[in-house]
Protein backbone atom coordinates (compact mmCIF):
# COMPACT_ATOMS: atom_id res chain seq x y z
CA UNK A 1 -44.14 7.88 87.30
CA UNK A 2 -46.68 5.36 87.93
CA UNK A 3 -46.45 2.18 90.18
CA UNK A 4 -43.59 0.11 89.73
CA UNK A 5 -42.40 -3.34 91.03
CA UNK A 6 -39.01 -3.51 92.61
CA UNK A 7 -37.86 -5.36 89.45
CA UNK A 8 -38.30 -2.39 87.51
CA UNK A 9 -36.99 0.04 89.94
CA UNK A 10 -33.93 -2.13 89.05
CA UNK A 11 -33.68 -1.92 85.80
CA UNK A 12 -34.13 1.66 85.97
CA UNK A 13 -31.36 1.84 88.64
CA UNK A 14 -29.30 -0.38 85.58
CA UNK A 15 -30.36 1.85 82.84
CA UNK A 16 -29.75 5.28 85.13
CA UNK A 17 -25.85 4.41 85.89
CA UNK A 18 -25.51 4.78 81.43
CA UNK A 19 -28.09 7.54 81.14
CA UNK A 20 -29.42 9.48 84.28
CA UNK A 21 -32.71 10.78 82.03
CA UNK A 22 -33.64 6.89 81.04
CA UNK A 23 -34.81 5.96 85.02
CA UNK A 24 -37.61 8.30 84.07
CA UNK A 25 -38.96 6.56 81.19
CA UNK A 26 -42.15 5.28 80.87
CA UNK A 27 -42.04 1.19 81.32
CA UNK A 28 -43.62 0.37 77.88
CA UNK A 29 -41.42 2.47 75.92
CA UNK A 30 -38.62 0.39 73.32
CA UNK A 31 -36.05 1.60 74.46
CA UNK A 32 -33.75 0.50 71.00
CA UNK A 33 -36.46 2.02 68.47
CA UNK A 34 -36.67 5.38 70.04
CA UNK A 35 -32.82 5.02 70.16
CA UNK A 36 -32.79 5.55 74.07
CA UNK A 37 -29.84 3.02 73.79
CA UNK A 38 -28.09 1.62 71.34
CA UNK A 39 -26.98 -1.88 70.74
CA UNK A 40 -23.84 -1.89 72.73
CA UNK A 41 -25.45 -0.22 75.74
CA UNK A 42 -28.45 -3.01 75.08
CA UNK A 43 -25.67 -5.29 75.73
CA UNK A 44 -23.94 -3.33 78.57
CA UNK A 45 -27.40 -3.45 80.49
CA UNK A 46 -28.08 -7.00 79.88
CA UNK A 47 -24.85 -7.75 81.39
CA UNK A 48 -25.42 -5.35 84.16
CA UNK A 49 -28.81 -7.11 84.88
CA UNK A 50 -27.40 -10.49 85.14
CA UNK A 51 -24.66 -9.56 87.24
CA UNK A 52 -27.23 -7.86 89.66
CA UNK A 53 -30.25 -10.12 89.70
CA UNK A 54 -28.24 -13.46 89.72
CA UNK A 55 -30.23 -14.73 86.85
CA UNK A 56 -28.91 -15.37 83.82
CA UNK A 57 -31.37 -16.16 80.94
CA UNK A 58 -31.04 -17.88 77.61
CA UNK A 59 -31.37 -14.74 75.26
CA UNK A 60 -31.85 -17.72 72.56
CA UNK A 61 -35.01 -18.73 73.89
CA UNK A 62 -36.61 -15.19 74.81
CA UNK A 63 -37.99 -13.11 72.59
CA UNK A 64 -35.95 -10.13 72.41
CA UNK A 65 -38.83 -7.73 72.03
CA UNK A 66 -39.79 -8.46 75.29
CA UNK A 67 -36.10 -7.18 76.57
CA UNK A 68 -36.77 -4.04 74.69
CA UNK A 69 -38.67 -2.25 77.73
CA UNK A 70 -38.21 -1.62 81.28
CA UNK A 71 -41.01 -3.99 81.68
CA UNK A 72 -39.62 -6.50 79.98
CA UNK A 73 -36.22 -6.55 81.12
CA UNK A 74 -37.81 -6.23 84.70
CA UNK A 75 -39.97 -9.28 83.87
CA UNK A 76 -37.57 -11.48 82.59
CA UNK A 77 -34.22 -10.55 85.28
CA UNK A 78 -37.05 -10.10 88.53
CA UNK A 79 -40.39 -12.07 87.75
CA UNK A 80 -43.43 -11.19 86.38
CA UNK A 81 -44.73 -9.21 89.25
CA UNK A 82 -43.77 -8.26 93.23
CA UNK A 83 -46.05 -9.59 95.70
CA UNK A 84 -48.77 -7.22 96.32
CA UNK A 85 -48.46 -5.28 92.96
CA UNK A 86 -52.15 -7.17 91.65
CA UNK A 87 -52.10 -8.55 88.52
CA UNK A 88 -52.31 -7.75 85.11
């Protein structure tokens, strides 16, 4: 696995307590198009993510393809990048 921020060691912490083999993923992968999860899990770990980042966000005003990855979700719960991770 390549570098991660602590936002998407997270969501693969999130994503691990419903499937153990999804912390491995890779953090670009849709995770609802290669059926990884399925809509009710999708829900599950949004839920999950709010209650452990604090942050709730306005799923009305996101795009949801952007909550499809690990990336995303990590983006969008945790910021777009930790300190010290460079930029994009």
């Amino acid at each position: 696995m390549t570098s991660q921020t602590r936002g998407e060691a997270q969501v693969r912490e999130v994503l691990a307590t419903f499937r153990a083999e999804l912390r491995s993923l890779p953090g670009d992968e849709d995770l609802i198009n290669t059926r990884r999860i399925d809509s009710l899990t999708f829900i599950s770990v949004v839920t999950a993510l709010i209650d452990r980042s604090g942050r709730d966000i306005d799923l009305e005003a996101v795009s949801t393809a952007r909550l499809r990855t690990i990336t995303g979700l990590a983006e969008e719960f945790y910021g777009p990048e930790d300190e010290g991770r460079g930029t994009r």
